[in-house]
N, C-alpha and C. Protein backbone atom coordinates (compact mmCIF):
# COMPACT_ATOMS: atom_id res chain seq x y z
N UNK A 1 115.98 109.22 149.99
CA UNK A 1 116.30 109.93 148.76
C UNK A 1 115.08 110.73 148.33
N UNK A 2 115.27 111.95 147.98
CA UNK A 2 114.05 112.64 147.44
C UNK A 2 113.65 112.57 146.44
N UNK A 3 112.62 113.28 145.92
CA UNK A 3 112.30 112.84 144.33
C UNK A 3 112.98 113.39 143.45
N UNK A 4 113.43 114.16 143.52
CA UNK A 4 114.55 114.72 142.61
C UNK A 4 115.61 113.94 142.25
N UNK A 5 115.99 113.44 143.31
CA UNK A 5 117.30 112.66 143.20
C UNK A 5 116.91 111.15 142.47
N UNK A 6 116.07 111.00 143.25
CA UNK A 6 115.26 110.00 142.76
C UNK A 6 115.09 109.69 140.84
N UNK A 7 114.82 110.48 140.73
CA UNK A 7 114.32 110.87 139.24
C UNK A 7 116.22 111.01 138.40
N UNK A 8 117.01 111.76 138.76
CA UNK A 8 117.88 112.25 138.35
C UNK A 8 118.76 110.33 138.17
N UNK A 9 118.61 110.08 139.41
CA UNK A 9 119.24 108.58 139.56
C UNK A 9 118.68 107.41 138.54
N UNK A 10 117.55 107.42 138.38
CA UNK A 10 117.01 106.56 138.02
C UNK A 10 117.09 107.03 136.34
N UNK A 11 117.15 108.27 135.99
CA UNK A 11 117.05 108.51 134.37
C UNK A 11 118.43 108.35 133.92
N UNK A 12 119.27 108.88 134.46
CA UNK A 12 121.05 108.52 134.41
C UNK A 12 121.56 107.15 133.82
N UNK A 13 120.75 106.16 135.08
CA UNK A 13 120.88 104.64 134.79
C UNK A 13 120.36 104.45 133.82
N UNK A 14 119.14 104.67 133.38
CA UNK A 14 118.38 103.73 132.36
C UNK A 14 119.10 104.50 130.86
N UNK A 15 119.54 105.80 130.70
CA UNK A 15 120.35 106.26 129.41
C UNK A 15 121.38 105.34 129.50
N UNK A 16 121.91 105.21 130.51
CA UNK A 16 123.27 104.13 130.04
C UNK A 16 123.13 102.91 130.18
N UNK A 17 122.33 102.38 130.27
CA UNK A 17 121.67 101.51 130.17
C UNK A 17 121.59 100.91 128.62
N UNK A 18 120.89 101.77 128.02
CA UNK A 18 120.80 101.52 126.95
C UNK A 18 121.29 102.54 125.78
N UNK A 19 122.46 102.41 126.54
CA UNK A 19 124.19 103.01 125.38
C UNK A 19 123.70 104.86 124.89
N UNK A 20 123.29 105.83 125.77
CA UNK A 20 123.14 106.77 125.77
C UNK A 20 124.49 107.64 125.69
N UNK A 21 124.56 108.35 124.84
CA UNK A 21 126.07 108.88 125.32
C UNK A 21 126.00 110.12 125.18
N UNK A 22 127.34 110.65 125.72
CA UNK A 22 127.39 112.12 125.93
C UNK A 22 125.98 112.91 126.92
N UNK A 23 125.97 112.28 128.16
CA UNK A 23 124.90 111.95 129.06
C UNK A 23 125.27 113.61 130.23
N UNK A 24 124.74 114.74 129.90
CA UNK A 24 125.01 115.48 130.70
C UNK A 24 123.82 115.87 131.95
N UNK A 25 123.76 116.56 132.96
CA UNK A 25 122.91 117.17 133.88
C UNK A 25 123.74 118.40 134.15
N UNK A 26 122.56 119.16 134.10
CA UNK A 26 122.75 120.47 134.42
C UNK A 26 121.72 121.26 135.48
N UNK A 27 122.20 121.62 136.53
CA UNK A 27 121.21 122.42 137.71
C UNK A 27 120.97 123.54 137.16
N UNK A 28 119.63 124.13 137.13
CA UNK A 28 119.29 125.34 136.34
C UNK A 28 118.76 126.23 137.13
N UNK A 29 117.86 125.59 138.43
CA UNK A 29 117.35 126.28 139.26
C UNK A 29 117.26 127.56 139.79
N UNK A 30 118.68 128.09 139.87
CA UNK A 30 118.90 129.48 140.50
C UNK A 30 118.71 130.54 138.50
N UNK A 31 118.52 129.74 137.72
CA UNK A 31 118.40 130.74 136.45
C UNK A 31 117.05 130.44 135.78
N UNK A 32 116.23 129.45 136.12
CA UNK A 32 114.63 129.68 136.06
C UNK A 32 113.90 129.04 136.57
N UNK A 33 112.36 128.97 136.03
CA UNK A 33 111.14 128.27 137.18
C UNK A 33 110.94 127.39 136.25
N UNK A 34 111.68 126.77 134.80
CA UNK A 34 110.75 125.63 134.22
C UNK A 34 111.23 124.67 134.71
N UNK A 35 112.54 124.34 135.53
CA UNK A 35 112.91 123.17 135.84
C UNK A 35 113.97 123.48 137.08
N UNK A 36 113.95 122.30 137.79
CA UNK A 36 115.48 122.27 138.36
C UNK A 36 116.62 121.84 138.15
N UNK A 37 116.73 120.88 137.29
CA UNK A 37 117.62 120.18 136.61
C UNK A 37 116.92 120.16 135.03
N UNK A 38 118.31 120.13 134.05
CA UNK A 38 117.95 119.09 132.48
C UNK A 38 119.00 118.01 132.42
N UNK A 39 118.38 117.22 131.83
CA UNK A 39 119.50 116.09 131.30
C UNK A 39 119.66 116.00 130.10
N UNK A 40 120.67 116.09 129.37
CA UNK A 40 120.46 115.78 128.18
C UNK A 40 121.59 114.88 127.62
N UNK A 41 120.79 114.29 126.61
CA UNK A 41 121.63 112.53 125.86
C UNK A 41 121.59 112.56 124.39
N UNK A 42 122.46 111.89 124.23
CA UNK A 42 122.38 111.34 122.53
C UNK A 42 122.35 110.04 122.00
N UNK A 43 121.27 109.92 121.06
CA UNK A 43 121.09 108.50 120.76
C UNK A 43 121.58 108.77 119.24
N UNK A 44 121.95 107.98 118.51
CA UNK A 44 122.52 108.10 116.98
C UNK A 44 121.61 107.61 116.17
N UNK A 45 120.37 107.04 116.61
CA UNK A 45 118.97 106.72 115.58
C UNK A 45 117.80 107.11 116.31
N UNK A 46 116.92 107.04 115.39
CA UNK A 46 115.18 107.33 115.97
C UNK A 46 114.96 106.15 116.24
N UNK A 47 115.71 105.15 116.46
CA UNK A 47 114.53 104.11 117.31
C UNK A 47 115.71 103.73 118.34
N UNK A 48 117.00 104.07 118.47
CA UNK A 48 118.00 104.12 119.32
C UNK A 48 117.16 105.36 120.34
N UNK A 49 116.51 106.52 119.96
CA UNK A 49 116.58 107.68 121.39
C UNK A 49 115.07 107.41 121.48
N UNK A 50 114.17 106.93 120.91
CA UNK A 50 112.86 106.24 121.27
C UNK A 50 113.06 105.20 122.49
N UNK A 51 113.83 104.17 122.16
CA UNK A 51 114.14 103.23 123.14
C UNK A 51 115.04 103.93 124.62
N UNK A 52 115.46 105.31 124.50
CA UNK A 52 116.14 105.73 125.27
C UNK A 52 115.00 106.04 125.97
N UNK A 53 114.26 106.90 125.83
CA UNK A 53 112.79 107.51 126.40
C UNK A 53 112.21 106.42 126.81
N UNK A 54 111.92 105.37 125.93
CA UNK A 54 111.14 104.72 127.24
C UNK A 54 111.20 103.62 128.03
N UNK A 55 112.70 103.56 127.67
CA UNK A 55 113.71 103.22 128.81
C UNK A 55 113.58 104.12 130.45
N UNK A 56 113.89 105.08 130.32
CA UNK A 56 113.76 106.50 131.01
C UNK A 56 111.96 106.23 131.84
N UNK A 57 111.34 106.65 130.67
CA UNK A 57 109.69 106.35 131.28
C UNK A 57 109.18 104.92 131.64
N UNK A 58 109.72 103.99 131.51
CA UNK A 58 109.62 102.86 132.00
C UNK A 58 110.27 102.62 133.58
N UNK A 59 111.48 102.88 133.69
CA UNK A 59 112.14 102.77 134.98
C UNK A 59 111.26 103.58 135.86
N UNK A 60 111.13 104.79 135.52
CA UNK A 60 110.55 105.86 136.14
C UNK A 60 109.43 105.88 136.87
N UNK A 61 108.41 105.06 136.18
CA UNK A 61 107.32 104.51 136.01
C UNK A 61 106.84 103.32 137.48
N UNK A 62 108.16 102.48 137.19
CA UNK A 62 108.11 101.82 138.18
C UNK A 62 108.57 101.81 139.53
N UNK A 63 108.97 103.34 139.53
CA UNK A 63 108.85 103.35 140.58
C UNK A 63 107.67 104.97 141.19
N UNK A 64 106.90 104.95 140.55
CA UNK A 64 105.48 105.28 140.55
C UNK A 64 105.82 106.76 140.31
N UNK A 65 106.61 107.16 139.58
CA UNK A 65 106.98 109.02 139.03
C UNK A 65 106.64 108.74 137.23
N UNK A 66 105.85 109.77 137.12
CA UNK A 66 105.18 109.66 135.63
C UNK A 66 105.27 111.35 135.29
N UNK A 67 105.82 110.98 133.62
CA UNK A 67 105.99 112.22 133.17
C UNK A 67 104.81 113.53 133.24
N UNK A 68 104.85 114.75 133.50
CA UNK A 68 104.07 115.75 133.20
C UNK A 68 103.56 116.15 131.55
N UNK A 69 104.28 115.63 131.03
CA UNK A 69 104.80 115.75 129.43
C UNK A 69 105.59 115.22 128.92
N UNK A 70 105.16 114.85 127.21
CA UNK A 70 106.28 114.11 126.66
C UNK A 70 106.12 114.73 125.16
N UNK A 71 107.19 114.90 124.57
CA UNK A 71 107.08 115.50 123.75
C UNK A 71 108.50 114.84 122.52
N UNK A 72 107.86 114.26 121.07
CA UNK A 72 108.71 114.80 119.70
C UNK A 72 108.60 113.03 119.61
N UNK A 73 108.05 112.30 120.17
CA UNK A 73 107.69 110.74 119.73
C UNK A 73 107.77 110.74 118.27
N UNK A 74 106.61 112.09 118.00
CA UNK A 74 106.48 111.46 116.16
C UNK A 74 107.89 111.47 115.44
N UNK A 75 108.74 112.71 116.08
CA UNK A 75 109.69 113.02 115.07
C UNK A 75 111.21 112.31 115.21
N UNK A 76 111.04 111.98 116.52
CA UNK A 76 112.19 110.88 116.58
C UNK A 76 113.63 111.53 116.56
N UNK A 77 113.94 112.55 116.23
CA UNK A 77 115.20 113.62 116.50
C UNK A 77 115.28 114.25 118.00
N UNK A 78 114.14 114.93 118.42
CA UNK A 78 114.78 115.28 119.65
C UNK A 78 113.44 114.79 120.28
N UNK A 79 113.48 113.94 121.67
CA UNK A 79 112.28 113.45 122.44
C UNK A 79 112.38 114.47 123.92
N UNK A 80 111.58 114.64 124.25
CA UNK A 80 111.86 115.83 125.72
C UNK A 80 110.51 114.66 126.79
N UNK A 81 110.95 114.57 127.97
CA UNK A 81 110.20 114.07 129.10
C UNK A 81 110.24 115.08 130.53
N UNK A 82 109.34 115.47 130.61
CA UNK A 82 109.16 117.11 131.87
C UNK A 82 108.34 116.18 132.64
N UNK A 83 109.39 115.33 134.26
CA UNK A 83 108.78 115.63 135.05
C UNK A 83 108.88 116.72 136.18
N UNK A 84 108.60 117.86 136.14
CA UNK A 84 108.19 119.08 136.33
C UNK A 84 109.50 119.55 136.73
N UNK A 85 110.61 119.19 138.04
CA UNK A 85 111.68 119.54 138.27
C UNK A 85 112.92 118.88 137.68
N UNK A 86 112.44 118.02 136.96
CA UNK A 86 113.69 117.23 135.77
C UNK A 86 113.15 117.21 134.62
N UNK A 87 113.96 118.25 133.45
CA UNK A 87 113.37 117.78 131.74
C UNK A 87 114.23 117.19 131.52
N UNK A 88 114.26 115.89 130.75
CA UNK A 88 114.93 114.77 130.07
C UNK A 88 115.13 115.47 128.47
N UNK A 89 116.03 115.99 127.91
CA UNK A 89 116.13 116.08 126.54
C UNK A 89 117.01 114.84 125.88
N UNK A 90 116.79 114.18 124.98
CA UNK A 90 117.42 113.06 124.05
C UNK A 90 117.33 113.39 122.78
N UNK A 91 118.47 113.55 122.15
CA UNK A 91 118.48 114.26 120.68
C UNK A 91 119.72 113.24 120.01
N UNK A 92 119.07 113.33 118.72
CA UNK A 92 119.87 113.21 117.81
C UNK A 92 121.63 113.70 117.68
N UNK A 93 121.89 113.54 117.28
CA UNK A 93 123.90 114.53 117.00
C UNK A 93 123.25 115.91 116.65
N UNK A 94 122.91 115.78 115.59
CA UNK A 94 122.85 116.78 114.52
C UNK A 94 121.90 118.17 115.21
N UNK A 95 120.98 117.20 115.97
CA UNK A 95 119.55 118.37 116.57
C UNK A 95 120.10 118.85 117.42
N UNK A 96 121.05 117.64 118.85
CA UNK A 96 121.69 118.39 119.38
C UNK A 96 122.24 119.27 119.44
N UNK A 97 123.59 119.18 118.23
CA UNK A 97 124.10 120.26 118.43
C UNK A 97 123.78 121.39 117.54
N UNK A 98 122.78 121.80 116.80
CA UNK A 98 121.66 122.82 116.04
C UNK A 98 121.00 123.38 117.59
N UNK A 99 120.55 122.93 118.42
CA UNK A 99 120.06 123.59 120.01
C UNK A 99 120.76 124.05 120.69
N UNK A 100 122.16 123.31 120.71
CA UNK A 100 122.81 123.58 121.33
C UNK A 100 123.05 123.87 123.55
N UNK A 101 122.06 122.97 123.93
CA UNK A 101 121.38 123.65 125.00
C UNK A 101 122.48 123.37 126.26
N UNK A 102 123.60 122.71 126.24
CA UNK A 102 124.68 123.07 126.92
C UNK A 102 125.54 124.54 126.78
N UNK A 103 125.31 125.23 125.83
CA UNK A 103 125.68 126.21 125.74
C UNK A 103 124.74 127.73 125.86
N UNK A 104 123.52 127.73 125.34
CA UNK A 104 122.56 127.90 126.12
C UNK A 104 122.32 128.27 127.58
N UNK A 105 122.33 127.09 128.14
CA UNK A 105 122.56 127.07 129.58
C UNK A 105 124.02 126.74 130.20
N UNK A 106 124.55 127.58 129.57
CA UNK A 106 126.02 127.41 130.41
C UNK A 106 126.23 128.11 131.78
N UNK A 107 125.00 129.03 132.07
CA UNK A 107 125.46 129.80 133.70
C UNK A 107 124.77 128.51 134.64
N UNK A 108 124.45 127.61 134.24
CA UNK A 108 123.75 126.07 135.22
C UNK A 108 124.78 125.61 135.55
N UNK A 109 124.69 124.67 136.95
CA UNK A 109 125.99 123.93 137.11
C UNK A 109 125.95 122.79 136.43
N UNK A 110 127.21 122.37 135.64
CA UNK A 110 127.32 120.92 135.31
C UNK A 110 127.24 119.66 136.46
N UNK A 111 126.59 119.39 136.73
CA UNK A 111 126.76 117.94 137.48
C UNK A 111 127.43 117.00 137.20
N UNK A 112 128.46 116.47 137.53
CA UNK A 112 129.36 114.85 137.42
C UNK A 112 128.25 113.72 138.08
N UNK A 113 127.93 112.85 136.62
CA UNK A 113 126.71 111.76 136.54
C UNK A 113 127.32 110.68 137.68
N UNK A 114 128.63 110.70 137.91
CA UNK A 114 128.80 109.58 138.91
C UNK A 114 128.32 109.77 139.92
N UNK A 115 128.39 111.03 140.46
CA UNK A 115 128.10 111.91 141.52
C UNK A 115 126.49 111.58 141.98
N UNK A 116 125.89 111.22 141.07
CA UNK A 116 124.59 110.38 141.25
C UNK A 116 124.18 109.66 141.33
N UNK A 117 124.73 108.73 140.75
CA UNK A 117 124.69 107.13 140.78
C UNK A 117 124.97 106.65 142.51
């Protein structure tokens, strides 16, 4: 398995893991250079999508892939984890859908999460 997949597999599990919902991936690759994939989740509290993140950076972790960046800890609405070809976004309802970034990036392919597992 490569690291991509790797990464994509392992962040999938640990959101549902710990009751992540509305859990999408999107391939972005052929529409820019900041990533190859995003994922993005919803947690319904700041210490519900805190625990999602480092859920996420914990699994991740152990198996020796560590974020490039992590970003919005303090603010607890939307948390972002960039390891370089996968950004992890975890947002709130509300932030979510104020970003809107499924729509946004709607020329990306949607990925089916089973499809990874």
């Amino acid at each position: 398995m490569d690291n991509i997949n790797l990464i994509l597999k392992t962040a999938v599990e640990a959101l549902e893991e710990v009751k992540g919902e509305d859990i999408k991936v999107i391939k972005i690759d052929e529409l820019t250079v900041l990533a190859d994939y995003f994922i993005i989740a919803t947690g319904n509290s700041t210490t519900q999508i805190k625990a999602l993140a480092d859920r996420v950076d914990q699994q991740l972790s152990l198996k020796g892939i560590e974020p490039y960046h992590r970003e919005g800890f303090s603010s607890g609405s939307w948390i972002l984890l960039d390891y370089n070809s996968v950004v992890i976004h975890i947002f709130h309802p509300e932030t979510r859908d104020f970003y809107n970034l499924e729509k946004l990036w709607n020329d990306g392919e949607v990925i089916n999460i089973d499809d990874i597992k």
